[in-house]
Protein backbone atom coordinates (compact mmCIF):
# COMPACT_ATOMS: atom_id res chain seq x y z
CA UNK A 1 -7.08 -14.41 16.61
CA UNK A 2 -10.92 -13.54 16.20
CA UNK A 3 -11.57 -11.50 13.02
CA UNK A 4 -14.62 -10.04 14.62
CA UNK A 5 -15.95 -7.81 17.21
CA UNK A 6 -12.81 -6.31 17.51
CA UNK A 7 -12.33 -2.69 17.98
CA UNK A 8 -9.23 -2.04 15.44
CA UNK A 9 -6.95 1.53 14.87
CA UNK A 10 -5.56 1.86 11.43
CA UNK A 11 -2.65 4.08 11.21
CA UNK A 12 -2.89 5.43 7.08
CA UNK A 13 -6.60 4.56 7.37
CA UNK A 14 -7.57 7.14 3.94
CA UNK A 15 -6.61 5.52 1.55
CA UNK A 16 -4.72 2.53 -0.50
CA UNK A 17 -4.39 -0.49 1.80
CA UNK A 18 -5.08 1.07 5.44
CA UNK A 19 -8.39 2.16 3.84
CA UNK A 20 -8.93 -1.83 2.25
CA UNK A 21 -8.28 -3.11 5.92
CA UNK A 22 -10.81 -0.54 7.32
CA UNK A 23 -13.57 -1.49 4.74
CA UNK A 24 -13.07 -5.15 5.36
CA UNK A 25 -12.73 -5.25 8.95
CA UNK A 26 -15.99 -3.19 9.29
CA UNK A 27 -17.85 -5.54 6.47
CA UNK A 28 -16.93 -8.46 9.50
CA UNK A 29 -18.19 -6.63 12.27
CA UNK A 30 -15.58 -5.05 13.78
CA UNK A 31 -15.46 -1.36 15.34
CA UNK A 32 -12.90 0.56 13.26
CA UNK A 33 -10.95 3.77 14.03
CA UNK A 34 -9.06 5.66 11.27
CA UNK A 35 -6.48 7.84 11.73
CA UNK A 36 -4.95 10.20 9.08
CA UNK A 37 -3.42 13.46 8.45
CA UNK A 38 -5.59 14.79 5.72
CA UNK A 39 -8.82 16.03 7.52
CA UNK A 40 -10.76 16.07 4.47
CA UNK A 41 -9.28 13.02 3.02
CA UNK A 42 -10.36 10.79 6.18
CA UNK A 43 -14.02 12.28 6.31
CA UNK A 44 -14.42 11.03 2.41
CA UNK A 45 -12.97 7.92 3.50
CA UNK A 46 -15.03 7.52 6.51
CA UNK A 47 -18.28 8.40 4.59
CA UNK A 48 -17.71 5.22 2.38
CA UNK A 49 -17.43 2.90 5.37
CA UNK A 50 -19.84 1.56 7.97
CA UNK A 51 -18.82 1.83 11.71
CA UNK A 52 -16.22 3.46 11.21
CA UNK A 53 -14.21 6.11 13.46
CA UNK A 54 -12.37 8.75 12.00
CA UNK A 55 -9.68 10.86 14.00
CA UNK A 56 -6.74 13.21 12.58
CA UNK A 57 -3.75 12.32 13.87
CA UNK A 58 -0.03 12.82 12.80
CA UNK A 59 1.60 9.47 14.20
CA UNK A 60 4.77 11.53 13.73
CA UNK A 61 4.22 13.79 16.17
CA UNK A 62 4.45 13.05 19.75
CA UNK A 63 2.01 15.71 20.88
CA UNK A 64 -0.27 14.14 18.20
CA UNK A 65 0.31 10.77 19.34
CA UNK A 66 -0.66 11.60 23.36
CA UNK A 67 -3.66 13.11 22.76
CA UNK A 68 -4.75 9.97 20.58
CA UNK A 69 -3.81 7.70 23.29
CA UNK A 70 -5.74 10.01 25.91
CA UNK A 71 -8.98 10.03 23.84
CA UNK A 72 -8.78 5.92 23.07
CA UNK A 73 -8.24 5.30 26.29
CA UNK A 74 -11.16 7.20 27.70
CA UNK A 75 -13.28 6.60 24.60
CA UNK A 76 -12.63 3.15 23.26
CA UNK A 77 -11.31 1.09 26.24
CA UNK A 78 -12.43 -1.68 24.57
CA UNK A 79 -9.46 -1.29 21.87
CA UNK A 80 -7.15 -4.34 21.20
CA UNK A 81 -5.98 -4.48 17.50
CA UNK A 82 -3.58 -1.68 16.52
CA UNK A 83 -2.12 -1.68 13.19
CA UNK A 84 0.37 0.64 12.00
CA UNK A 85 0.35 1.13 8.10
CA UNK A 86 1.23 4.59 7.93
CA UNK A 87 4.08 5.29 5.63
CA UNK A 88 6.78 7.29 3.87
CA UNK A 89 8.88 6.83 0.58
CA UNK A 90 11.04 8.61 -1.41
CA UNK A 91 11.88 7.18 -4.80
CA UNK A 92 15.31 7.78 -5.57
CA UNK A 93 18.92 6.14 -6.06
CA UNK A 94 22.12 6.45 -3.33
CA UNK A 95 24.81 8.59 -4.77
CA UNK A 96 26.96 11.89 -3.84
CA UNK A 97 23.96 14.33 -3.82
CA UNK A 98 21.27 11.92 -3.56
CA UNK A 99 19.87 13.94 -0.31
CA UNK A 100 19.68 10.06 1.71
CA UNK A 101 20.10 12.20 4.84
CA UNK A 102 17.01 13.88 4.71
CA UNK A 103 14.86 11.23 3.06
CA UNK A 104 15.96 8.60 5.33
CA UNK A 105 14.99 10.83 8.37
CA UNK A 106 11.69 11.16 7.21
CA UNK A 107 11.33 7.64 6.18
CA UNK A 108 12.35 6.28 9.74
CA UNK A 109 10.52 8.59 11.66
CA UNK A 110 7.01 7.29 10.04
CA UNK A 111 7.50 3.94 9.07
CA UNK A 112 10.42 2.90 12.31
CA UNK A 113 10.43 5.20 15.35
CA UNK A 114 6.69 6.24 15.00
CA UNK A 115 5.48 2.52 15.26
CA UNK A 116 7.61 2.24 18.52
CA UNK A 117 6.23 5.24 19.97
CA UNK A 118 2.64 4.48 19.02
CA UNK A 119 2.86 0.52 19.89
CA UNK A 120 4.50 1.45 23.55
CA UNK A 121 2.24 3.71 24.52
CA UNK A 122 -0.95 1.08 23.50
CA UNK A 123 0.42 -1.42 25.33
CA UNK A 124 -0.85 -0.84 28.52
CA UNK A 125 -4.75 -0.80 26.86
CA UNK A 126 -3.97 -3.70 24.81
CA UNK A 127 -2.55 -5.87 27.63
CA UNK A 128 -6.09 -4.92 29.51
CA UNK A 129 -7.77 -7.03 26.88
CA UNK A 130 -8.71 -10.55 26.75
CA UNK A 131 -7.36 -11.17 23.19
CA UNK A 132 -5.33 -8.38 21.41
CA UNK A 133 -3.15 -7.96 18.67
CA UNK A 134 -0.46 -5.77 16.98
CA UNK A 135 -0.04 -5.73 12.60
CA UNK A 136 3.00 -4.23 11.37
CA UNK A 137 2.87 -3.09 7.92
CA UNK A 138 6.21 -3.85 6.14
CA UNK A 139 7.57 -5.13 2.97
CA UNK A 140 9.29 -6.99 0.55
CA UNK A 141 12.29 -5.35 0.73
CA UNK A 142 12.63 -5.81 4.39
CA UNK A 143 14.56 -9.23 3.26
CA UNK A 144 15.95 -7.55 -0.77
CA UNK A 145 16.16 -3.58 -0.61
CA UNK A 146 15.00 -2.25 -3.50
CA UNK A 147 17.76 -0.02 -5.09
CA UNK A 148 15.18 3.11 -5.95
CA UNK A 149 13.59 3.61 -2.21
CA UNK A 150 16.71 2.42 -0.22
CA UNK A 151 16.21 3.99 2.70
CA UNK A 152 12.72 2.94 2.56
CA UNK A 153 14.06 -0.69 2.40
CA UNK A 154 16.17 0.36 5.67
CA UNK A 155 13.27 1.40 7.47
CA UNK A 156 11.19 -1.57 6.55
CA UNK A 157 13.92 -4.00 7.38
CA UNK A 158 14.38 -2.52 10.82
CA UNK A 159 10.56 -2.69 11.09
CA UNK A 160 10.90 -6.54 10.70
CA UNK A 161 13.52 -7.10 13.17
CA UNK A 162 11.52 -4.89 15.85
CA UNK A 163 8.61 -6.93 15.29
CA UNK A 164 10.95 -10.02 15.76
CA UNK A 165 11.56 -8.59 19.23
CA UNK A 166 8.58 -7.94 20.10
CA UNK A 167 6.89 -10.78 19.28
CA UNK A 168 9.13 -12.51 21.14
CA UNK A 169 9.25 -10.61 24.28
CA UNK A 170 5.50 -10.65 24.37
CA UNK A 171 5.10 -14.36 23.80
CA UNK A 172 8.31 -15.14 26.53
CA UNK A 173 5.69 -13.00 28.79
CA UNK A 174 2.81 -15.00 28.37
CA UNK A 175 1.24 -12.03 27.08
CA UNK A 176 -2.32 -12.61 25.39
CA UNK A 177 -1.31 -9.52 22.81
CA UNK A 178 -0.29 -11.34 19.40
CA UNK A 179 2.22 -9.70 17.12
CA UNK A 180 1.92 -10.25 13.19
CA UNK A 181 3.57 -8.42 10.33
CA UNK A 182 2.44 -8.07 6.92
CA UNK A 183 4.92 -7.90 4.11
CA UNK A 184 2.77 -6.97 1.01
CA UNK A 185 4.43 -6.90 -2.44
CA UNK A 186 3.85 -4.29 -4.53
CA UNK A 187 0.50 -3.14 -4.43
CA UNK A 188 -1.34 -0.83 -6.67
CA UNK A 189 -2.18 2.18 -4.76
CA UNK A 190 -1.64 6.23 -5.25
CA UNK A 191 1.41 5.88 -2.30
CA UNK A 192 3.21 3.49 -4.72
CA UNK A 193 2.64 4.99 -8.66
CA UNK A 194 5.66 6.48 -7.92
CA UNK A 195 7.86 2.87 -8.18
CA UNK A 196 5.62 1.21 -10.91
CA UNK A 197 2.41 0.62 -8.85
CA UNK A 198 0.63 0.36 -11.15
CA UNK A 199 2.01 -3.09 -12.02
CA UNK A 200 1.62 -3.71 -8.57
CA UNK A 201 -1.45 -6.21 -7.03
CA UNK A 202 -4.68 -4.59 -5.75
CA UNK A 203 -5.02 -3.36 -2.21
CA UNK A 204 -8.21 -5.59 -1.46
CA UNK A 205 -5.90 -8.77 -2.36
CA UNK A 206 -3.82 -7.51 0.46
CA UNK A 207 -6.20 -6.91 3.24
CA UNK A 208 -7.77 -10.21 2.49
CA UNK A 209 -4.68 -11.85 3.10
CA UNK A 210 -4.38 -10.37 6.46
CA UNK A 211 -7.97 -11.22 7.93
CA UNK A 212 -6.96 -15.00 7.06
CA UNK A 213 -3.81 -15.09 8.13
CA UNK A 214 -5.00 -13.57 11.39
CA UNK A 215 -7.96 -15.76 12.04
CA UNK A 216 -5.00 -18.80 11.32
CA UNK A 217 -3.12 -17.40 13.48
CA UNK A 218 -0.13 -16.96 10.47
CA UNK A 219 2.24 -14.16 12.07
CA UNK A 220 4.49 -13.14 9.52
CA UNK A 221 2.54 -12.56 6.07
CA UNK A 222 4.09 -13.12 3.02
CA UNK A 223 1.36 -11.78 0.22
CA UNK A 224 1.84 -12.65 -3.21
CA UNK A 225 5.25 -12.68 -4.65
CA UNK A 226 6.99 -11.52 -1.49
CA UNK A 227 6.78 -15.72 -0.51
CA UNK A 228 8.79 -16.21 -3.22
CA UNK A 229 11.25 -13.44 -2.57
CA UNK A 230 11.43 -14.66 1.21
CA UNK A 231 12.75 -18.32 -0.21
CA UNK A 232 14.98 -17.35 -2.32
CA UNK A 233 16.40 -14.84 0.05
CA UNK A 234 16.87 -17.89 2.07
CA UNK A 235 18.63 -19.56 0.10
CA UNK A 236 20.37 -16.63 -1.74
CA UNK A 237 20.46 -13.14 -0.20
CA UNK A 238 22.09 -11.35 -3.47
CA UNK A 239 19.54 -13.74 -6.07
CA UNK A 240 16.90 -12.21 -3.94
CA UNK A 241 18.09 -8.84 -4.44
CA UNK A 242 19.32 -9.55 -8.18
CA UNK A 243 15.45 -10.58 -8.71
CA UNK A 244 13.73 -8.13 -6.71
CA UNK A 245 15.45 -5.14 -8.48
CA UNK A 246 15.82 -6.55 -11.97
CA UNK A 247 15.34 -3.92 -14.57
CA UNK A 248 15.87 -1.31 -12.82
């Protein structure tokens, strides 16, 4: 997959890594739309990058979501990389009035059912183009939840196996649209201070990691320590998830 002279959407383009992958996709030459709910937020983001599109959009929102298709389409026909990074977490553990209802809701409905709804109605542009892709933004803990955002680590892992499927369907159709997913450790942003971020690796490290697994064509992307999570979750499911959530 080129790297360049793409026009790309970011989904959670402000900020932390969706605003890393919009300052190093436009450094390579690429067209790059932002999207955000935070007006003010995405304009101090935007003014920071170079070619750079910003719009305000609530992915969450199907309203939202139409009228973003409707202006891409007649605006920037030329569109074929999407990549949903927009996300929720709550920090907390399961227990009898741990509020998981709610939290989950909100959880699945940005970083699950609002990918689907985004990705289904960009298919149609995407499939126009000569070479297109899709990026998933996922997780670690789509292979070990992580006991303090488990409902996070539900959405994530049914992230991963919808990006299964549609990888394969795509590729079964001969489609030219390429489907990756990045699984990022913990990263060191202001959506993550909350679960030790801080600790975490920095955002740049991330987005890096993408543009070369991309241009090798590498489609699921295990960053930093999340390759070794993946093998021992191969080999040991509850090591993994003994490891992943050690000290906590």
């Amino acid at each position: 997959m080129k790297t360049t002279q793409n026009t790309i959407l970011i989904t959670g383009g402000s900020a932390g890594i969706g605003f890393e992958m919009a300052r190093q996709f436009s450094e390579q030459g690429n067209h790059v739309i932002i999207l955000g709910r935070n007006e003010e937020r995405l304009k101090q983001a935007a003014a920071k990058l170079r070619n750079v599109t910003a719009i305000v959009c609530d992915v969450t929102r199907e309203s939202d979501v139409d009228a973003l298709v409707s202006r891409i389409t007649k605006e920037y026909p030329n569109l074929n990389v999407l990549i949903n990074n927009a996300g929720s977490v709550a920090v907390y553990k399961l227990g009898a009035n741990a509020n998981a209802f709610e939290n989950a809701s909100e959880e699945m409905l940005t970083n699950y059912l609002s990918v689907i709804g985004l990705t289904e109605k960009l298919l149609p542009l995407l499939a126009d183009q000569k070479e297109a892709a899709i990026v998933n933004v996922s997780s670690i803990v789509a292979f070990a939840p992580g006991i303090n955002m488990p409902t996070y680590s539900a959405s994530k892992a049914a992230l991963h196996s919808y990006t299964q499927s549609l990888r394969f369907t795509l590729e079964k159709a001969d489609s030219a649209i390429k489907v990756f997913e990045l699984m990022p450790p913990l990263v060191n942003t202001d959506f993550s201070q909350a679960i030790g971020g801080a600790n975490g690796i920095p955002p740049a490290d991330v987005a890096a990691h993408l543009l070369s697994a991309m241009d090798k064509n590498e489609y699921e992307i295990h960053v930093g320590g999340t390759a070794n999570i993946y093998q021992l979750f191969l080999s040991s499911p509850a090591q993994a998830m003994a490891a992943l959530n050690q000290g906590r």
